[in-house]
N, C-alpha and C. Protein backbone atom coordinates (compact mmCIF):
# COMPACT_ATOMS: atom_id res chain seq x y z
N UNK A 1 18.02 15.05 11.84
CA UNK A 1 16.65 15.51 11.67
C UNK A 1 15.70 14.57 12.40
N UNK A 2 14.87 15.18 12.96
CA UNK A 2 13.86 14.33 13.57
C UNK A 2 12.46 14.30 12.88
N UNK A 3 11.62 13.74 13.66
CA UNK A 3 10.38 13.57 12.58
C UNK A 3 9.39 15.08 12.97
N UNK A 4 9.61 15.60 14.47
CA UNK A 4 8.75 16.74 13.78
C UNK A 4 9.60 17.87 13.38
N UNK A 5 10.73 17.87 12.76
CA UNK A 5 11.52 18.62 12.16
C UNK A 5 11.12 18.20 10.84
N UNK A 6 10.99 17.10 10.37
CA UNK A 6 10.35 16.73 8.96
C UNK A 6 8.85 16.81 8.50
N UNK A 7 8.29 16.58 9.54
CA UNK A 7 6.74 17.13 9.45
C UNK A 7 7.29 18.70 9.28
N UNK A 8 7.87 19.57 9.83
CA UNK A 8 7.68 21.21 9.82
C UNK A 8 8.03 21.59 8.62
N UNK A 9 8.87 21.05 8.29
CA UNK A 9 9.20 21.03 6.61
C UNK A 9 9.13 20.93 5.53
N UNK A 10 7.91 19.83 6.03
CA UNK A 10 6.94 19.73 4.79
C UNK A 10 5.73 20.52 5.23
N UNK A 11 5.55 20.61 5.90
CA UNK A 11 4.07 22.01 6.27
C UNK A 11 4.73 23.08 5.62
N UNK A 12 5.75 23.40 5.90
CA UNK A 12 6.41 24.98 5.20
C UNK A 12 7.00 24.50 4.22
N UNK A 13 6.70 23.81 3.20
CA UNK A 13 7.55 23.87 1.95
C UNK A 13 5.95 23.56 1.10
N UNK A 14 5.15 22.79 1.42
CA UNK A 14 3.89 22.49 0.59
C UNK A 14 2.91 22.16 1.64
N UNK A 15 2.25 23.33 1.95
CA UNK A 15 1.95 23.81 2.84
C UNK A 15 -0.08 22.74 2.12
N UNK A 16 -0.46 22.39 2.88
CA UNK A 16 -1.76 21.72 2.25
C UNK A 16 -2.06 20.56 1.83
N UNK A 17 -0.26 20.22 1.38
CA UNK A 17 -0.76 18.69 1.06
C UNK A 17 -0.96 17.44 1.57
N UNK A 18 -0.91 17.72 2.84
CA UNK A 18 -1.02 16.56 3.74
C UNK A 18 -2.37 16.29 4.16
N UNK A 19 -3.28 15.40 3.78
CA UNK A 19 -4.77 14.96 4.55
C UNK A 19 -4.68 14.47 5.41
N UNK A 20 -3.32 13.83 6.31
CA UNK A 20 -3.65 13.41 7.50
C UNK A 20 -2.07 13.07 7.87
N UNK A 21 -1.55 13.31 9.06
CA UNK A 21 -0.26 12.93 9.30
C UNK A 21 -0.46 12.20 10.73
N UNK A 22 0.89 11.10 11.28
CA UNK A 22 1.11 10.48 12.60
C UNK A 22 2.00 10.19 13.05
N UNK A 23 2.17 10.02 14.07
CA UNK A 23 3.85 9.01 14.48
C UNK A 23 3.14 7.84 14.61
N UNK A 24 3.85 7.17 14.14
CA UNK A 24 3.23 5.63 13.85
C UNK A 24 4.06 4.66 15.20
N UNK A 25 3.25 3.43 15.34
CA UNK A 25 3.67 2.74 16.57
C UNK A 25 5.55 2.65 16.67
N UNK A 26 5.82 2.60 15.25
CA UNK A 26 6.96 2.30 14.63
C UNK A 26 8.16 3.36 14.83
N UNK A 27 7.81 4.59 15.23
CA UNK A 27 8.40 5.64 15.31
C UNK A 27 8.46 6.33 14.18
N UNK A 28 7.85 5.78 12.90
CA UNK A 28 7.99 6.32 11.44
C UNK A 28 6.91 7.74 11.43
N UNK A 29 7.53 8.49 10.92
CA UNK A 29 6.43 9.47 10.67
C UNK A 29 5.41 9.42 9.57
N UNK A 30 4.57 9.12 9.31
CA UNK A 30 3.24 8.73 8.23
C UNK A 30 2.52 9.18 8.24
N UNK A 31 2.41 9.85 6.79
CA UNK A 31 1.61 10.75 6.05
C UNK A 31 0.47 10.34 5.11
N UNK A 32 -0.76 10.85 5.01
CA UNK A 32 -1.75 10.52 3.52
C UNK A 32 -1.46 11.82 2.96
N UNK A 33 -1.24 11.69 1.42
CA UNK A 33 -1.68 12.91 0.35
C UNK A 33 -2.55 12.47 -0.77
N UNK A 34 -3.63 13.06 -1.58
CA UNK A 34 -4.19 12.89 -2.39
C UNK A 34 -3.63 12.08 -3.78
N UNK A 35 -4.50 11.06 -4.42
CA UNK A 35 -3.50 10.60 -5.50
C UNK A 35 -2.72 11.79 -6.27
N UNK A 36 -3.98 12.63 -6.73
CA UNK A 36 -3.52 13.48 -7.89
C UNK A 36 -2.07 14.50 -7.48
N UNK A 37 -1.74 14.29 -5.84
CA UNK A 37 -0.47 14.97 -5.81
C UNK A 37 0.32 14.42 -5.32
N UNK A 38 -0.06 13.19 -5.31
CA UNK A 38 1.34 11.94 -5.03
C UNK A 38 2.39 12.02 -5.44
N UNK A 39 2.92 11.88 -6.59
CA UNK A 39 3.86 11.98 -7.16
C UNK A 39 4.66 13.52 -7.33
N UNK A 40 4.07 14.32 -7.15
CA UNK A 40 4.94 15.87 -6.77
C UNK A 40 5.16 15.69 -5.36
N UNK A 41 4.63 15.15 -4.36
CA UNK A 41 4.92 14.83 -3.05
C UNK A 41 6.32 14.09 -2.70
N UNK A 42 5.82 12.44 -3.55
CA UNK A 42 7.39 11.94 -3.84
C UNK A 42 8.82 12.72 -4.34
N UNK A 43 8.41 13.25 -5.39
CA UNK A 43 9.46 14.16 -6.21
C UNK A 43 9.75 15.28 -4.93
N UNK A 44 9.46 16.03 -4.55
CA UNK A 44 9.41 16.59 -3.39
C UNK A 44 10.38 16.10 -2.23
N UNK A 45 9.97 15.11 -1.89
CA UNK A 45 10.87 14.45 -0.54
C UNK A 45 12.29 13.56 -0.82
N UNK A 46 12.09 13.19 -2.10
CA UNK A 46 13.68 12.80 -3.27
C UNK A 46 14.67 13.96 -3.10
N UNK A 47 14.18 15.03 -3.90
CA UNK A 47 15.05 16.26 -4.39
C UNK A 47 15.61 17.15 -3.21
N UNK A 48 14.27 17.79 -2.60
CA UNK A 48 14.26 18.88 -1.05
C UNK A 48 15.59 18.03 -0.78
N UNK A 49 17.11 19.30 -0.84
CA UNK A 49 18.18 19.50 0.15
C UNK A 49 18.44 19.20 1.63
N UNK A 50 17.32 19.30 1.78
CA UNK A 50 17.52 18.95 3.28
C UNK A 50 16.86 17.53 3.96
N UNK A 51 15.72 17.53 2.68
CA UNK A 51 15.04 15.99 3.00
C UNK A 51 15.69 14.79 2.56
N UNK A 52 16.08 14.69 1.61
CA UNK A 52 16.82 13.33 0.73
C UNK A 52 16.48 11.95 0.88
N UNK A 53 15.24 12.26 0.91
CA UNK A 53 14.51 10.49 0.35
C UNK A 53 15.33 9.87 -0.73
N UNK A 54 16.38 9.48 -0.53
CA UNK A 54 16.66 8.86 -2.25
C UNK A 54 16.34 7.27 -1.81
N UNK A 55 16.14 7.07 -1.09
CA UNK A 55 15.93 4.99 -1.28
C UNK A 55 14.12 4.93 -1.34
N UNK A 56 13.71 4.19 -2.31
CA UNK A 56 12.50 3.82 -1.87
C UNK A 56 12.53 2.68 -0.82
N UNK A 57 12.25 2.13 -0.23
CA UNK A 57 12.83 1.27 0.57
C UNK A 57 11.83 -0.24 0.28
N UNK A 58 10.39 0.50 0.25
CA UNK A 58 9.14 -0.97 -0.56
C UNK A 58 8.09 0.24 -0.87
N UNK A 59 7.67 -0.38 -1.58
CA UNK A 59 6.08 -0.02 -2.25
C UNK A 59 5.01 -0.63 -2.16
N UNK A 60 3.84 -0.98 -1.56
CA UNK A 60 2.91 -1.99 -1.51
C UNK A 60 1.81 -1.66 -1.35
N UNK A 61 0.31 -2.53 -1.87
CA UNK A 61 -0.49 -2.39 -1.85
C UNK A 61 -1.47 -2.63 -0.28
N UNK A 62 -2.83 -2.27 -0.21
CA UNK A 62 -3.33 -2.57 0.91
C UNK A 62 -5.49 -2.84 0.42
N UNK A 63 -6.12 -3.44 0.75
CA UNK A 63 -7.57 -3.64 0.88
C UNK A 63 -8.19 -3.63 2.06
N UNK A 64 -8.59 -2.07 1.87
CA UNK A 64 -9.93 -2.07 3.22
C UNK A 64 -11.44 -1.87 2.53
N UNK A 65 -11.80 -3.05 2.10
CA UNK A 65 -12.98 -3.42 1.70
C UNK A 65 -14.13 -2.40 2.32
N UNK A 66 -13.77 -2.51 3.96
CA UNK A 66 -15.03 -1.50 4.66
C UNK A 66 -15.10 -0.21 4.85
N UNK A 67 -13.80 0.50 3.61
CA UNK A 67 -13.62 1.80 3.44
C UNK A 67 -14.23 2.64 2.12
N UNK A 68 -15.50 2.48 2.14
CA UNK A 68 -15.82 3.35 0.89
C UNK A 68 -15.34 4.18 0.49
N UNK A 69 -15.15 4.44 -1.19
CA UNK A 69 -14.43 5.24 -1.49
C UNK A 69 -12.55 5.08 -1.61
N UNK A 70 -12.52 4.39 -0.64
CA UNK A 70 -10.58 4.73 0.00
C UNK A 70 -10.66 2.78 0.28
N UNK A 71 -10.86 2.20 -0.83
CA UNK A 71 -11.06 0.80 -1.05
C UNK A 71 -9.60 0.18 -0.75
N UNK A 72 -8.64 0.86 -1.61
CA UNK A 72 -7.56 0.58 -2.04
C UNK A 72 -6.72 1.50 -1.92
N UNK A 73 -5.20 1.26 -1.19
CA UNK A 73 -4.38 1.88 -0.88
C UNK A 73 -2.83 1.41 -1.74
N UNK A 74 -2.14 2.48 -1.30
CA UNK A 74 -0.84 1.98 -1.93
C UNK A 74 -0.10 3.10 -1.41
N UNK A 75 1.14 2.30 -0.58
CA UNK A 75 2.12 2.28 0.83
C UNK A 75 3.30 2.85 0.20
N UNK A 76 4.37 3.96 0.01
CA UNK A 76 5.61 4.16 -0.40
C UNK A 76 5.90 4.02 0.99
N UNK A 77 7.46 3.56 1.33
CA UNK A 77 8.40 3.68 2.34
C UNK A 77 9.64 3.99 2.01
N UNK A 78 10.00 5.83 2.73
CA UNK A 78 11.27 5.96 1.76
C UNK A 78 11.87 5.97 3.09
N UNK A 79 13.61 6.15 2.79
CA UNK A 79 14.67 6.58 3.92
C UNK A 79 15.81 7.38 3.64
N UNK A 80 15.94 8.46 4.05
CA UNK A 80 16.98 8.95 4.06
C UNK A 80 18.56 8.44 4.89
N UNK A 81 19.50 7.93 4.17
CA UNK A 81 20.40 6.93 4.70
C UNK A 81 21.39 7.96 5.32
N UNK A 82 21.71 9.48 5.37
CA UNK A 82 22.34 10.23 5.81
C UNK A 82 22.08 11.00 6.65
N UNK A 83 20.83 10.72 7.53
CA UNK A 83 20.30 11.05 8.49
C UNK A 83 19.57 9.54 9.62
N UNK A 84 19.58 8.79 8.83
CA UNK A 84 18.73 7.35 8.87
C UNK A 84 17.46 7.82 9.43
N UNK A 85 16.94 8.38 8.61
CA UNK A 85 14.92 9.35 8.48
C UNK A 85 14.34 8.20 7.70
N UNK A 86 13.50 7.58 8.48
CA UNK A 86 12.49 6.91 7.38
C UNK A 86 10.99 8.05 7.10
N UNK A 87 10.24 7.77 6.43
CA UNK A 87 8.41 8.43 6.32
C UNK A 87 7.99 7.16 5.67
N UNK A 88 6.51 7.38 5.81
CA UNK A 88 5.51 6.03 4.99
C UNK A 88 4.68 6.99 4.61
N UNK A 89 4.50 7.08 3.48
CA UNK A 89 3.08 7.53 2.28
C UNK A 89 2.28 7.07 2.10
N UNK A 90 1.19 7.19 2.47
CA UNK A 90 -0.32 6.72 1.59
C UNK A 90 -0.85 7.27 1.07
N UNK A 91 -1.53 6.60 -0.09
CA UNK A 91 -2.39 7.31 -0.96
C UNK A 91 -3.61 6.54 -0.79
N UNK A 92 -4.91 6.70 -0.83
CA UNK A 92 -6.14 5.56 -0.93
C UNK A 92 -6.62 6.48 -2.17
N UNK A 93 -7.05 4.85 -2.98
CA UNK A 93 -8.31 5.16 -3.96
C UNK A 93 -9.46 4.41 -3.81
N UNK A 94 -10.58 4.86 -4.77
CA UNK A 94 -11.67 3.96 -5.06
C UNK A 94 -11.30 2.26 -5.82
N UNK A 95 -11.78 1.67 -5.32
CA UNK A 95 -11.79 -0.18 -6.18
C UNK A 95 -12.51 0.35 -7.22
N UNK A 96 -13.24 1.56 -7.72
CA UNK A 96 -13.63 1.61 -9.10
C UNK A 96 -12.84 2.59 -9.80
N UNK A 97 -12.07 3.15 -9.51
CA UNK A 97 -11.22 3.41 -9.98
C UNK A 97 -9.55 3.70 -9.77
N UNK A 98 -9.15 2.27 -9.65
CA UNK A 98 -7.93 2.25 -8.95
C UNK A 98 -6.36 2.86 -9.69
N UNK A 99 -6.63 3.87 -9.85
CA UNK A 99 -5.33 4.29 -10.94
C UNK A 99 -4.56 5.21 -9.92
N UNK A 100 -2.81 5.46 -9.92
CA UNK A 100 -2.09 5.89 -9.17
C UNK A 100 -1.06 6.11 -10.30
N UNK A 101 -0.42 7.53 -10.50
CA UNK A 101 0.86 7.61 -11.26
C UNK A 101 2.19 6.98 -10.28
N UNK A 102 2.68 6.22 -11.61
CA UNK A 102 3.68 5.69 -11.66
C UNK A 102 4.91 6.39 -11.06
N UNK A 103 6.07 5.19 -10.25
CA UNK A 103 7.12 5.91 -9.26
C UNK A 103 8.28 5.79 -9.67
N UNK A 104 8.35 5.56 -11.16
CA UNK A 104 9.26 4.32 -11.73
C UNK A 104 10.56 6.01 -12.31
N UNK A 105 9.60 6.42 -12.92
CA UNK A 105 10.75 7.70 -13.13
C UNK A 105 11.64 8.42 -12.07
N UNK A 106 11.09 8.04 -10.74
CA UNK A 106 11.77 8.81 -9.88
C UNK A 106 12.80 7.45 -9.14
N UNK A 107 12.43 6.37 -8.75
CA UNK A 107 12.91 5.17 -8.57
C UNK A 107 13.05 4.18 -9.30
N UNK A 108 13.67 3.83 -10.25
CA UNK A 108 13.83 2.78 -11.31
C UNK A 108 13.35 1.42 -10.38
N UNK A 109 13.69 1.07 -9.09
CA UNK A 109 13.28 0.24 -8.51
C UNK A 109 11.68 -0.44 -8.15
N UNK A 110 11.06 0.74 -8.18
CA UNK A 110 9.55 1.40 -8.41
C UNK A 110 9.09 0.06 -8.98
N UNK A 111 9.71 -0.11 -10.22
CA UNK A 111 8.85 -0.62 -11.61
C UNK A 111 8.51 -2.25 -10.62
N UNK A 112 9.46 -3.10 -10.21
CA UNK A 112 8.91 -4.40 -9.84
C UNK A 112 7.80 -4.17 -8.98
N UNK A 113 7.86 -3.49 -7.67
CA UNK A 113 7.09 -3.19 -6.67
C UNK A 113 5.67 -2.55 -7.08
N UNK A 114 5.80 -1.89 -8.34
CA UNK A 114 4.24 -1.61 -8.69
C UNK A 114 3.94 -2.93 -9.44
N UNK A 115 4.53 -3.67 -10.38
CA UNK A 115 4.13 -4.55 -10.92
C UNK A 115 3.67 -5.59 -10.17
N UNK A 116 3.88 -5.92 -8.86
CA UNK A 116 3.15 -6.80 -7.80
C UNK A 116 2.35 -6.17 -7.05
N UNK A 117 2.26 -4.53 -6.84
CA UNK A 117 0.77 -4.86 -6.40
C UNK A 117 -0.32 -4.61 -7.43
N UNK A 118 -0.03 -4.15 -8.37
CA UNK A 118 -0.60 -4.25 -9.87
C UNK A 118 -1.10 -6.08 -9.74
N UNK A 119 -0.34 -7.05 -9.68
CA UNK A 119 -0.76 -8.62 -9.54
C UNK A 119 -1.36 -9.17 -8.50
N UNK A 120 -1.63 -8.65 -7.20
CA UNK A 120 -2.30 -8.90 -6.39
C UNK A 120 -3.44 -8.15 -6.06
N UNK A 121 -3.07 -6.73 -6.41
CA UNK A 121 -4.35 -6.06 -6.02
C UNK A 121 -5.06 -5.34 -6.90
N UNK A 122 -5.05 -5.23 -7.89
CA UNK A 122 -5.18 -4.73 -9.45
C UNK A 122 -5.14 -2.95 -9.56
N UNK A 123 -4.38 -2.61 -8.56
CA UNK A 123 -3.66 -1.09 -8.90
C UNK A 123 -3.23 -1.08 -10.07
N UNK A 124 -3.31 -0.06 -10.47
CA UNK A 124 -2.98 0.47 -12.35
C UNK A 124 -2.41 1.65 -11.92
N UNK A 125 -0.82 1.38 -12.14
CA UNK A 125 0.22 2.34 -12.45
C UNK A 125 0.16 3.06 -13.69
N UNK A 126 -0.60 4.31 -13.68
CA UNK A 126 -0.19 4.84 -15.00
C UNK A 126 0.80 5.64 -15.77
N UNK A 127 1.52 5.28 -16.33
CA UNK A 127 2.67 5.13 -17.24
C UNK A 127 3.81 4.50 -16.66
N UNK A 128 3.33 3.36 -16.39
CA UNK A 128 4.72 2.44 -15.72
C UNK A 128 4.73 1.91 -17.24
N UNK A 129 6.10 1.64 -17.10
CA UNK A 129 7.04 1.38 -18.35
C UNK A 129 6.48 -0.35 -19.15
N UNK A 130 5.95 -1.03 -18.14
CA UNK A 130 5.70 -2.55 -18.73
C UNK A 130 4.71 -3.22 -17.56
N UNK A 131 3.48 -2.34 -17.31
CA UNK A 131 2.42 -2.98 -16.27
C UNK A 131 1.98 -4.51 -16.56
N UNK A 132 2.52 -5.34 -16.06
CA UNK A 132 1.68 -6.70 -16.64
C UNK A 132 2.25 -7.60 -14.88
N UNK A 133 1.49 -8.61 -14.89
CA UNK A 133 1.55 -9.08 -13.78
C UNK A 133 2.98 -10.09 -13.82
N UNK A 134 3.72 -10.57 -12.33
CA UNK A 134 4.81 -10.18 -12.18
C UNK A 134 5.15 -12.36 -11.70
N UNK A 135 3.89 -12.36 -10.61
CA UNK A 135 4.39 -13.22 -9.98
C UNK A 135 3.08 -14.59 -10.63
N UNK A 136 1.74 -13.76 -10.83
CA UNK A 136 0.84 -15.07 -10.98
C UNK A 136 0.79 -15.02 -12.94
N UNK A 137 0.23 -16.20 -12.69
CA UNK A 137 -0.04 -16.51 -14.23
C UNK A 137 -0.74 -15.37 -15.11
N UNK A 138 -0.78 -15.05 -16.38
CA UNK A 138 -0.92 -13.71 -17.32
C UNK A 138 -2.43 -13.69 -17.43
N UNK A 139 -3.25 -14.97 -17.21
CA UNK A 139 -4.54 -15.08 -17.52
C UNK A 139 -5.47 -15.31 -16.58
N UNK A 140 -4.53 -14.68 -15.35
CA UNK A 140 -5.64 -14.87 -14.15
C UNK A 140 -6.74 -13.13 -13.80
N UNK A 141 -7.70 -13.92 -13.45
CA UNK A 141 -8.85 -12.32 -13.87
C UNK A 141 -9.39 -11.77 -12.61
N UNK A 142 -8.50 -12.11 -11.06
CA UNK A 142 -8.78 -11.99 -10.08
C UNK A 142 -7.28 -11.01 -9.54
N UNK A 143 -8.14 -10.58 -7.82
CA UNK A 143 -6.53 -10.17 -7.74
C UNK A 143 -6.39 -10.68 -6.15
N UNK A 144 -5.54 -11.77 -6.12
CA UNK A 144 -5.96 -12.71 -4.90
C UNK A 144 -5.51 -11.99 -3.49
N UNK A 145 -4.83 -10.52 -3.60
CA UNK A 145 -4.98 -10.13 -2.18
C UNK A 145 -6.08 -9.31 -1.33
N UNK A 146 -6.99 -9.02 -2.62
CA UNK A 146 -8.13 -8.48 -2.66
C UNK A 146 -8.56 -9.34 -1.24
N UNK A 147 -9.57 -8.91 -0.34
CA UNK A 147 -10.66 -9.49 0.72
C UNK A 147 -11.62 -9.50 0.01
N UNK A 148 -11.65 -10.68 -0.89
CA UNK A 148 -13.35 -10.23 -1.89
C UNK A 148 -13.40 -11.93 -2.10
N UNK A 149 -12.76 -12.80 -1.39
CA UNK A 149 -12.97 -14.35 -1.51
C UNK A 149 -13.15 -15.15 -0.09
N UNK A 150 -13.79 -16.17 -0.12
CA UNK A 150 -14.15 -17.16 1.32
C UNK A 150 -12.45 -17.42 1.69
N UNK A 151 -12.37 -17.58 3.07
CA UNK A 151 -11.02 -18.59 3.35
C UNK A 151 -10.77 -20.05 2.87
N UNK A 152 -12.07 -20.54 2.92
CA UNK A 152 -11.77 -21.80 2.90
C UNK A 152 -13.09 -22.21 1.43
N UNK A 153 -12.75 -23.02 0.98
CA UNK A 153 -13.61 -24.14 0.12
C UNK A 153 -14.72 -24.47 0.75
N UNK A 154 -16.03 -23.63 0.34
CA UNK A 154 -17.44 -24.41 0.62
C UNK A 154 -17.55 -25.98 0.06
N UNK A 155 -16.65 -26.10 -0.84
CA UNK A 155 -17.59 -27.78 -2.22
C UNK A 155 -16.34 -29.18 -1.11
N UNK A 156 -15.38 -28.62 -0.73
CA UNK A 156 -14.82 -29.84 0.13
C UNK A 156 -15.19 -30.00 1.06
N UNK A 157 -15.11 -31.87 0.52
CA UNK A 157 -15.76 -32.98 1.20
C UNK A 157 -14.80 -33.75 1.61
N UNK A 158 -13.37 -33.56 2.22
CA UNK A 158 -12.21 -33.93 2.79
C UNK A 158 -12.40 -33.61 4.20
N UNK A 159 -13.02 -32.95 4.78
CA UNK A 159 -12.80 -32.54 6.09
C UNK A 159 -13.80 -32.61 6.74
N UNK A 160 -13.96 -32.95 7.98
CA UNK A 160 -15.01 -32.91 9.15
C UNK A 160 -14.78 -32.10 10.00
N UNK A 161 -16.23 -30.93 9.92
CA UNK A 161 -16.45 -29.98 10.23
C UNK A 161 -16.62 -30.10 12.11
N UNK A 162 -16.83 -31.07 12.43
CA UNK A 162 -16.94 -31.25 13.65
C UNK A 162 -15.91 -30.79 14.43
N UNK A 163 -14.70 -30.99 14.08
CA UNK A 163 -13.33 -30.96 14.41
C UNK A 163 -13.12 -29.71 14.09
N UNK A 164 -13.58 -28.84 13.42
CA UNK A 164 -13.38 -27.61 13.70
C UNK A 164 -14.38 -26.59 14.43
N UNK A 165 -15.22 -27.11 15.15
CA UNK A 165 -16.18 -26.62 16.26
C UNK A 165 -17.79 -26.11 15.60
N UNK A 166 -17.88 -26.48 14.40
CA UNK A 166 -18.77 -25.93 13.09
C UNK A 166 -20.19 -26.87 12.85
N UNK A 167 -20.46 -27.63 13.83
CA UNK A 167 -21.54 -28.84 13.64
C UNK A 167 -22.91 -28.07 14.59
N UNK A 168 -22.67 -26.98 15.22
CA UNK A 168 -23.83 -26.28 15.94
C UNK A 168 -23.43 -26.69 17.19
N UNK A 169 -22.51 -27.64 17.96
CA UNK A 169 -22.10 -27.53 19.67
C UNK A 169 -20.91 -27.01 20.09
N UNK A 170 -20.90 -25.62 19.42
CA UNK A 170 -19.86 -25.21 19.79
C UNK A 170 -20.01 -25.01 21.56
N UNK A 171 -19.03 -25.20 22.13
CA UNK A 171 -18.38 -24.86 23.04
C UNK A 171 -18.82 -26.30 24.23
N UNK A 172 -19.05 -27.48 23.72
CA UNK A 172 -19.59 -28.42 24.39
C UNK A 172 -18.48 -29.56 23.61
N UNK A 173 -18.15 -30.31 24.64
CA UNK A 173 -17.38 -31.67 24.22
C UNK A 173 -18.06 -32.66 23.97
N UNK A 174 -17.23 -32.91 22.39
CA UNK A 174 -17.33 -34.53 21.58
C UNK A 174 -17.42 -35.77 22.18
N UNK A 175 -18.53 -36.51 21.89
CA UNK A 175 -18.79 -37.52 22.75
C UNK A 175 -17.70 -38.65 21.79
């Protein structure tokens, strides 16, 4: 199977649900569908006879801060190992309301991979089996992959800014 044999297949099997499809630099074929039909999408490309997504392969989160609305994303990558077919899924939501049903019933594997980007990016899997954060401490109230923090420490006083071109002469040599 090739990928626009798999694009045609999913146009003629659920004909609408795609908001945007590509061949990606990667050769992967990548798709967006709406949250609310994410998960019949997944279930969909698992089951379909002829498609057989059975590996999730990763799950991950993404922050485009300068995307109103579509703040926050979250990446499925499945593969079919009897054809060797990969696809990539996206879904984007709002940062105000970041909720995505859970992948865990269809991939038991699901459950870690939402639980980290649940810890980095504060996606809320709803009805994942044990949502709690995975890798950082239980009482942290941030979600550090978020783009919503400085790179560096304004209050340190360890470093001279000169040396990093930041004193107002940029592009002129240190006497």
């Amino acid at each position: 199977m090739t990928n626009e044999l798999l694009h045609a297949r999913i146009e003629q099997q659920r004909p609408d649900i795609l908001l945007h499809s590509e061949h990606a630099y990667d050769g992967m074929l990548t798709v967006e569908v709406s949250r609310d039909r994410i998960l019949d999408f997944l279930q969909f490309l698992r089951d379909d006879d002829d498609l057989q997504f059975h590996f999730l392969t990763t799950l991950f989160g993404i922050h485009f801060p300068e995307n109103p609305g579509r703040e926050l994303g979250v990446i499925y990558q499945l593969h079919n190992w009897r054809s060797n077919l990969r696809i990539r899924v996206k879904v984007f939501i709002p940062i105000e309301d970041p909720h995505v049903p859970t992948a865990t019933s269809l991939w038991p594997a699901a459950n870690w991979m939402e639980r980290e980007t649940f810890d980095f990016f504060g996606v809320l899997f709803d009805g994942h089996p044990h949502l709690t954060r995975i890798l950082n401490v239980e009482d942290m109230d941030v979600f550090p992959l978020r783009k919503e923090y400085r790179l560096e420490d304004g209050t340190r006083t360890d470093k001279d800014d000169r040396f990093f071109g930041r004193d107002g002469h940029e592009g002129r040599e240190f006497d």
